[in-house]
Structure formats: C-alpha cells, structure tokens
C-alpha atoms as a PDB file:
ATOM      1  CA  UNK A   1      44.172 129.263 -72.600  1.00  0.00           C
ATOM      2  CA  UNK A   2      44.381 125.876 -70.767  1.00  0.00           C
ATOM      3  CA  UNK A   3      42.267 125.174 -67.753  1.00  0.00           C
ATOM      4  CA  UNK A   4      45.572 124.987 -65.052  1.00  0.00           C
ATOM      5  CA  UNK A   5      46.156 128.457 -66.667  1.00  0.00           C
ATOM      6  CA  UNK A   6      42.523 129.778 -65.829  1.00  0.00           C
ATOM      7  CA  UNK A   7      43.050 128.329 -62.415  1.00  0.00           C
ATOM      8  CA  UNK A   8      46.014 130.023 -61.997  1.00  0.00           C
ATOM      9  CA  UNK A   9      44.851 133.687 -62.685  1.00  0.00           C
ATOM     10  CA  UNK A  10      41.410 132.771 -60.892  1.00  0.00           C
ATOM     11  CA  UNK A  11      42.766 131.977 -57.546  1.00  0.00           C
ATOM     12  CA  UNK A  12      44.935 135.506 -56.715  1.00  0.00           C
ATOM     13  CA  UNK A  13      41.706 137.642 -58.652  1.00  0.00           C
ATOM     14  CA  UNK A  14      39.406 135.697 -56.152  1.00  0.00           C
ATOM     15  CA  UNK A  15      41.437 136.371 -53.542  1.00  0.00           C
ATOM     16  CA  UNK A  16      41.916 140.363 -54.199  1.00  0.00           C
ATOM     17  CA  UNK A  17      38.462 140.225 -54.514  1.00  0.00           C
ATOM     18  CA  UNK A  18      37.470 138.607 -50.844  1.00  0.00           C
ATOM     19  CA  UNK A  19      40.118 140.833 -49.422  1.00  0.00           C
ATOM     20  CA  UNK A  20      38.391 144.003 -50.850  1.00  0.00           C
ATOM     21  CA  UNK A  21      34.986 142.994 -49.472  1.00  0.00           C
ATOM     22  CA  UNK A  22      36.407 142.933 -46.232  1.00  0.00           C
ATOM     23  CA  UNK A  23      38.339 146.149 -46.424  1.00  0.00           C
ATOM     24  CA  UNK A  24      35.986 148.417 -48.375  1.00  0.00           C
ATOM     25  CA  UNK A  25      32.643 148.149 -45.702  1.00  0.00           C
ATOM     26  CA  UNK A  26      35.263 148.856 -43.129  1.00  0.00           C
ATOM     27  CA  UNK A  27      36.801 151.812 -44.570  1.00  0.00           C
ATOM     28  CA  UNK A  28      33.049 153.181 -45.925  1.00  0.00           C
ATOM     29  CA  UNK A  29      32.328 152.768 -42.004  1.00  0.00           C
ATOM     30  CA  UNK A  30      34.268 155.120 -40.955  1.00  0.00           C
ATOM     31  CA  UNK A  31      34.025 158.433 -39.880  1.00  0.00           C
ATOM     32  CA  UNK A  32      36.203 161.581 -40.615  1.00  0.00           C
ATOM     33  CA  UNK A  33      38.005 163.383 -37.237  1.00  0.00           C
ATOM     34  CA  UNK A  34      37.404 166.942 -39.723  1.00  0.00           C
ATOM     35  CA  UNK A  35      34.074 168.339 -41.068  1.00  0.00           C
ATOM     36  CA  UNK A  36      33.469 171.579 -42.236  1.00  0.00           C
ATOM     37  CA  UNK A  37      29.404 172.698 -42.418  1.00  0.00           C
ATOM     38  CA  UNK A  38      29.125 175.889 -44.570  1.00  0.00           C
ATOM     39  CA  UNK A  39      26.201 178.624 -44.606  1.00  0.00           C
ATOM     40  CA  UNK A  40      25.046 179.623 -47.655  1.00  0.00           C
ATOM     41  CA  UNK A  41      21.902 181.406 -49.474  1.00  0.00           C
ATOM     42  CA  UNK A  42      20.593 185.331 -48.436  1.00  0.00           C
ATOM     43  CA  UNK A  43      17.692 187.361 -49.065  1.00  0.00           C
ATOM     44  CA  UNK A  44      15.134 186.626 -51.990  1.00  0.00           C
ATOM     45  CA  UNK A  45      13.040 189.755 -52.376  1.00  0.00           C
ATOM     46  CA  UNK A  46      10.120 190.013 -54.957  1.00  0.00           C
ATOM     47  CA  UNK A  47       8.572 193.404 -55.177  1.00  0.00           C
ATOM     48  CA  UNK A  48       4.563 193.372 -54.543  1.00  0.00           C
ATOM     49  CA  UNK A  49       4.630 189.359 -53.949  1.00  0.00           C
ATOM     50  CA  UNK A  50       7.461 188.206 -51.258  1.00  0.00           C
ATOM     51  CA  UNK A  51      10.334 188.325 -49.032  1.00  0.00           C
ATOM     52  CA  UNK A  52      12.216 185.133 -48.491  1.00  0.00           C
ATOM     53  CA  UNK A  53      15.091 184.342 -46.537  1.00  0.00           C
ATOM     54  CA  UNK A  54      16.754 180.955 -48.085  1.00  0.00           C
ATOM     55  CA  UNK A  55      19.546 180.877 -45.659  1.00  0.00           C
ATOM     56  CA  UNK A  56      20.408 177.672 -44.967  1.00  0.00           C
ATOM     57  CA  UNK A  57      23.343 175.166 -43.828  1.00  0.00           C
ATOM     58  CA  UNK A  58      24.895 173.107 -46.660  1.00  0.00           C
ATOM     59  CA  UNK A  59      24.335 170.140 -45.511  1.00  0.00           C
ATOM     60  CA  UNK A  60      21.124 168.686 -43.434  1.00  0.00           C
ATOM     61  CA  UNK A  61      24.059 165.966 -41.472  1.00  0.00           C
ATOM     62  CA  UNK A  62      27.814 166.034 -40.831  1.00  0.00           C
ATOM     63  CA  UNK A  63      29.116 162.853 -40.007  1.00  0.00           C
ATOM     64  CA  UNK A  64      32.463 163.266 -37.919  1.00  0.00           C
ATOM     65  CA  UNK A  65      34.309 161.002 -35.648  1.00  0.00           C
ATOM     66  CA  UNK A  66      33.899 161.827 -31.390  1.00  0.00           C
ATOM     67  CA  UNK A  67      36.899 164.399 -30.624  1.00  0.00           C
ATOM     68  CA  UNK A  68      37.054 165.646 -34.085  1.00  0.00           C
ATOM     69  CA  UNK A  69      36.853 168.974 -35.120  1.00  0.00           C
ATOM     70  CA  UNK A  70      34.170 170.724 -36.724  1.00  0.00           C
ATOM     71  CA  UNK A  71      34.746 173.844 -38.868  1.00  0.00           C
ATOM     72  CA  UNK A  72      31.822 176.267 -39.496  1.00  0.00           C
ATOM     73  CA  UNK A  73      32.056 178.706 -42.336  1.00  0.00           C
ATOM     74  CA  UNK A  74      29.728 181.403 -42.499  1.00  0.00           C
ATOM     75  CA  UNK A  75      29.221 182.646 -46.737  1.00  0.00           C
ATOM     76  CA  UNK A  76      26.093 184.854 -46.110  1.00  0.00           C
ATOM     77  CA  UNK A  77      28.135 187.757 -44.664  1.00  0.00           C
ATOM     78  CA  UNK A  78      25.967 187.681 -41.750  1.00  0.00           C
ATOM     79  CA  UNK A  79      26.024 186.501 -38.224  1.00  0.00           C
ATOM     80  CA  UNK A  80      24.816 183.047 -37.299  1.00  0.00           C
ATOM     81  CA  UNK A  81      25.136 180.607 -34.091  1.00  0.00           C
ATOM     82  CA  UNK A  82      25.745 176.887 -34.269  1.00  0.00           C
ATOM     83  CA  UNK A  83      23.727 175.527 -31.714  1.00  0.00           C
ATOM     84  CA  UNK A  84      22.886 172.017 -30.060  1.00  0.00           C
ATOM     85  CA  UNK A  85      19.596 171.784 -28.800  1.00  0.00           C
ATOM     86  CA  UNK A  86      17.449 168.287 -27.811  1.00  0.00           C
ATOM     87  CA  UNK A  87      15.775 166.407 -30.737  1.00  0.00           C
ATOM     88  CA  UNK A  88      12.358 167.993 -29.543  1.00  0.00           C
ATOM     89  CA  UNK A  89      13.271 171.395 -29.671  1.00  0.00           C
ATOM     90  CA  UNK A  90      14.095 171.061 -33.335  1.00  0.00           C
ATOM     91  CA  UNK A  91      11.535 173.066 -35.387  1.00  0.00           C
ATOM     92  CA  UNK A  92       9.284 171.389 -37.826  1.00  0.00           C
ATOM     93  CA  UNK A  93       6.691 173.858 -38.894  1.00  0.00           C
ATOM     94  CA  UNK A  94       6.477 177.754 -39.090  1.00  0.00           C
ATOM     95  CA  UNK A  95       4.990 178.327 -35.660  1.00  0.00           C
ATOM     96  CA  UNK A  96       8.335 175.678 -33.906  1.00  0.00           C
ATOM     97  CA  UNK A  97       9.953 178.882 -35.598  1.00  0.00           C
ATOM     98  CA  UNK A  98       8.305 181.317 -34.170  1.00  0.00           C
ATOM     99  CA  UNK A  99       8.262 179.666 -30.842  1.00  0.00           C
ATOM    100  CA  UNK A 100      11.895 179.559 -30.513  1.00  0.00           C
ATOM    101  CA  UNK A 101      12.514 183.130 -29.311  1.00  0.00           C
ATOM    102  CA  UNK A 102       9.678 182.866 -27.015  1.00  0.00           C
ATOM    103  CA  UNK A 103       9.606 179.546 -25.419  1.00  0.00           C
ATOM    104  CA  UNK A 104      12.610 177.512 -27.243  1.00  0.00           C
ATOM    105  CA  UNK A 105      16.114 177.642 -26.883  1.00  0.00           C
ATOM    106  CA  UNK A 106      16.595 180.730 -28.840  1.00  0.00           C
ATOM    107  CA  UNK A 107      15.660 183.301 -26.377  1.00  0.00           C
ATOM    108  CA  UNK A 108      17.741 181.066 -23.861  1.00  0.00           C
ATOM    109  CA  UNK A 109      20.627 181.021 -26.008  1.00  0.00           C
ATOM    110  CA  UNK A 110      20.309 184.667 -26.864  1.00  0.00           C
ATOM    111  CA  UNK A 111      21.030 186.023 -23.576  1.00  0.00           C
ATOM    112  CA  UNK A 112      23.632 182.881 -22.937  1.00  0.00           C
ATOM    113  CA  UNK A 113      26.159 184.960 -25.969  1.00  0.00           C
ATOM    114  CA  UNK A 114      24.924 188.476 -24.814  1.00  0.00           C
ATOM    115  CA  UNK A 115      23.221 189.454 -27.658  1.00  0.00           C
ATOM    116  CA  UNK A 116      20.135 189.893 -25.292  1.00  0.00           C
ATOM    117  CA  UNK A 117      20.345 191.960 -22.097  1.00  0.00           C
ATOM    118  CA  UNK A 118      18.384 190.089 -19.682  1.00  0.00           C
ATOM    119  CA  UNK A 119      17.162 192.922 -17.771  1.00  0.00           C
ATOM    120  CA  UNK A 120      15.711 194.714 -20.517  1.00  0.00           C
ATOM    121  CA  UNK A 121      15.067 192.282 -22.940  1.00  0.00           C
ATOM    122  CA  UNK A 122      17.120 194.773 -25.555  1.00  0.00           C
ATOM    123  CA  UNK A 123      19.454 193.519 -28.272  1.00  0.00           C
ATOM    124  CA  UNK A 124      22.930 194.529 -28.015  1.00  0.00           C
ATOM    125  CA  UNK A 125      26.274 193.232 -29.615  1.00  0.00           C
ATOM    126  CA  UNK A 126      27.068 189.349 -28.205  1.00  0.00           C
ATOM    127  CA  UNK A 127      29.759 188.834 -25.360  1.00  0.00           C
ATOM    128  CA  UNK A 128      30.164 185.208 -25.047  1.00  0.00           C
ATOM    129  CA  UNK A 129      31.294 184.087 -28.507  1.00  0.00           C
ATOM    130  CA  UNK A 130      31.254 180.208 -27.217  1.00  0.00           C
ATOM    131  CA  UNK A 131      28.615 178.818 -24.888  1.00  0.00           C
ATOM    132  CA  UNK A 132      29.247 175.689 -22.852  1.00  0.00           C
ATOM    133  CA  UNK A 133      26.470 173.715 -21.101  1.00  0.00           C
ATOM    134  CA  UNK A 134      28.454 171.400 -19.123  1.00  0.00           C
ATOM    135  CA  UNK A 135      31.691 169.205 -19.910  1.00  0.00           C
ATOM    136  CA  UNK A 136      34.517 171.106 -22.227  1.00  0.00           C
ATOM    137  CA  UNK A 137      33.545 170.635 -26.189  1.00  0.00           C
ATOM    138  CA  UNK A 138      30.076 170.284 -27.939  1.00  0.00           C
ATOM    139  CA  UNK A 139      28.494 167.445 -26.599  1.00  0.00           C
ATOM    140  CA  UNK A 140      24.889 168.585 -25.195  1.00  0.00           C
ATOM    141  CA  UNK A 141      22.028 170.991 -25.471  1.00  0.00           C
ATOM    142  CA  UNK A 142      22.853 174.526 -24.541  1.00  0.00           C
ATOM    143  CA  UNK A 143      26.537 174.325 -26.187  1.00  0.00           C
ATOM    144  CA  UNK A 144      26.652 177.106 -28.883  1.00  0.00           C
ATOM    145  CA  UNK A 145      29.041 178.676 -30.905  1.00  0.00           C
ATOM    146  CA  UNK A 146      28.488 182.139 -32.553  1.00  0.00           C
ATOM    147  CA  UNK A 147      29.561 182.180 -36.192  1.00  0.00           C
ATOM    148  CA  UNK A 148      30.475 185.659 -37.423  1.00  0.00           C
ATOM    149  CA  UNK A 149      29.671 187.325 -40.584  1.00  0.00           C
ATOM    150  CA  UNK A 150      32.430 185.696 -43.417  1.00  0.00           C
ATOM    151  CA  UNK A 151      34.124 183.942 -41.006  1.00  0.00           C
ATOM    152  CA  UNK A 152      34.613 180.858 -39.214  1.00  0.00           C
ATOM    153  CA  UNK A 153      34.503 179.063 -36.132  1.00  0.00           C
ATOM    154  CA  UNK A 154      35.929 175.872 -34.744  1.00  0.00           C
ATOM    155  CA  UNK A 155      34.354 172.913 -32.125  1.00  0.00           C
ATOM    156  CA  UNK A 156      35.419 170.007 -31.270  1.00  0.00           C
ATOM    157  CA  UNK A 157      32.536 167.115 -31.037  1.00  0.00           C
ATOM    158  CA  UNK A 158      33.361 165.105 -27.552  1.00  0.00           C
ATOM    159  CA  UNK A 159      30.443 163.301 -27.606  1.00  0.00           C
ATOM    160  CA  UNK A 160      29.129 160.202 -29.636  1.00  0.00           C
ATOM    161  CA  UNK A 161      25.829 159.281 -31.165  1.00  0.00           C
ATOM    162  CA  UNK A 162      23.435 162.014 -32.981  1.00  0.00           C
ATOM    163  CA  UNK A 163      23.747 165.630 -31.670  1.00  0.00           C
ATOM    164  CA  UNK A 164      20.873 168.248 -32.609  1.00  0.00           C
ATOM    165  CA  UNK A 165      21.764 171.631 -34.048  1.00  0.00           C
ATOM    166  CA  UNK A 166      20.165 174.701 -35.643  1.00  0.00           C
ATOM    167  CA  UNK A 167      21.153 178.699 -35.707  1.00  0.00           C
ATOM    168  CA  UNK A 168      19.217 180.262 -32.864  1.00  0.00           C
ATOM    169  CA  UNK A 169      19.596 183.592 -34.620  1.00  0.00           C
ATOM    170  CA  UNK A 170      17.986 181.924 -38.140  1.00  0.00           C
ATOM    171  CA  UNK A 171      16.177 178.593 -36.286  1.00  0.00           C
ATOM    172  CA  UNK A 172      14.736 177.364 -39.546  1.00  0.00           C
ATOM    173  CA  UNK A 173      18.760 176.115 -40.111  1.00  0.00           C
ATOM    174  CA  UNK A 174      19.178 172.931 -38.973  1.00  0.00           C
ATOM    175  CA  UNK A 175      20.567 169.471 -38.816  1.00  0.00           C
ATOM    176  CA  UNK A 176      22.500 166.486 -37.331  1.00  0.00           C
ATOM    177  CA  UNK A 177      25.654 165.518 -36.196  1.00  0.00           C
ATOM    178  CA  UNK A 178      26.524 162.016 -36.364  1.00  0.00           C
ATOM    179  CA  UNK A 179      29.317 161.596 -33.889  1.00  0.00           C
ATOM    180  CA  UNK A 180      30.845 157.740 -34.146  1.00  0.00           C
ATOM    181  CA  UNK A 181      33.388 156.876 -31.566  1.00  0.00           C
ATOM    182  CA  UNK A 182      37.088 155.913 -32.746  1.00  0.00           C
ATOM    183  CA  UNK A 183      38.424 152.407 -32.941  1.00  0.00           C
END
C-alpha cells in the first residue's frame, strides 16, 4: 500500500478515534433516571453452632440521576424499610446495630410507619407505608419507605449528592445513593 493510501485511511480512523474519547467519558459519566436495589439472602441456621441472618441489599451503592426513580424489590419474603438516615448514624460494628432501636433512627423510624405504638412501646402492624421528613421525595434523613414481603416499592430521589440508607427493621443493610444532577 502506498504512503498517500496510508494517509488516507489514517486520517478518518484518527478522527473516529478522537471523537470516541470525547463521547465515551461523557456517556460513562452519566447517571441512570431508573435503579432498582433488590433484597436478597434469609436465615442460615446451624444446629448446636449458629444462627445467622445474611439478609442483605444487592448492592452496597445505586447510582441514579436526581428525580429518578428508585425501585426496591424485596426477594426474602419478608418485610423490610428503605431508609435514609445521616452518614453518622450508619452502623459500623455490632453494638451501631444494637444501638439503633434504642438510640438510632430505628426506634424513631419504627413508630414514624406504626409498627411501634408509642404509648406502649408494643409492636403492631405498620400504618404509614411512606415516611416523609420534609420536602416531597427521598431527599433527607427520616424519609423511609416500607418494603413489603415479595413486593416492591417505588421513590423518587429529589435530591443530589450521596444519600445514606439502611433497613431500620434489619439495620445491618445498608448503603449509598449517589444522586448526580441532570444536564
């Protein structure tokens, strides 16, 4: 092949090229306006040695545009909240766990759905399926939806930048929500 030839085909591949290193950081950028986050595991039981419960959400971070929607699918058959809380309140060791019902947001968000009469401190069925803290959509600490057994449950994330969640029912679930504003 002569060297005018080589030019030739070189020029438009270089040029592809350049144009796909601009578009492919862009598109890699961006965030999806759905997510779905799944629960998944159950009970581990080992007679005479242990009990384990290796419930757990699917993924440790959902990364999701600001405004889109986030669907929650529960797989366990049982019930389970989706909960934002602060970065702090996020537990990190057995006792954070433990903690939660007493002094943490679980106890809080407990009586918030119903599930706890705050008179008498009993369980009972929850009332308030969706909890909002302040503006309409998840966007702060306190928002909580419950999740019920095998089914689902939809949000919309109307806030940007990293949101906290775990299950206050199962606290030891947890994880982030990257929220990226739209272009």
């Amino acid at each position: 092949m002569s060297r005018r030839k080589l030019t030739r085909l070189a020029v438009p591949a270089l040029a592809v090229l350049a144009a796909a290193l601009l578009v492919v950081p862009a598109m890699a950028g961006s965030k999806p306006a759905k997510a779905t986050q799944t629960t998944v595991g159950g009970v581990k039981f080992v007679p005479n040695r242990s009990i384990a419960d290796t419930m757990h959400f699917k993924t440790d971070s959902i990364s999701i545009k600001k405004g889109g929607t986030l669907t929650l699918v529960d797989k366990t058959k049982q019930p389970h909240s989706f909960s934002l809380v602060k970065k702090s309140q996020v537990p990190r060791k057995a006792a954070a766990v433990d903690a939660c019902f007493e002094k943490g947001p679980c106890g809080k968000l407990a009586v918030e759905h119903g599930a706890i009469n705050p008179d008498t401190g009993e369980e009972q069925d929850p009332t308030t399926p969706l909890v909002n803290a302040g503006k309409a959509g998840f966007n702060q600490a306190g928002d909580s939806v419950l999740i019920p057994p095998g089914g689902k449950a939809k949000v919309k994330v109307t806030s940007a930048g990293p949101l906290y969640y775990i299950c206050a029912i199962h606290p030891w679930m947890l994880g982030a929500i990257n929220a990226k504003a739209p272009r």
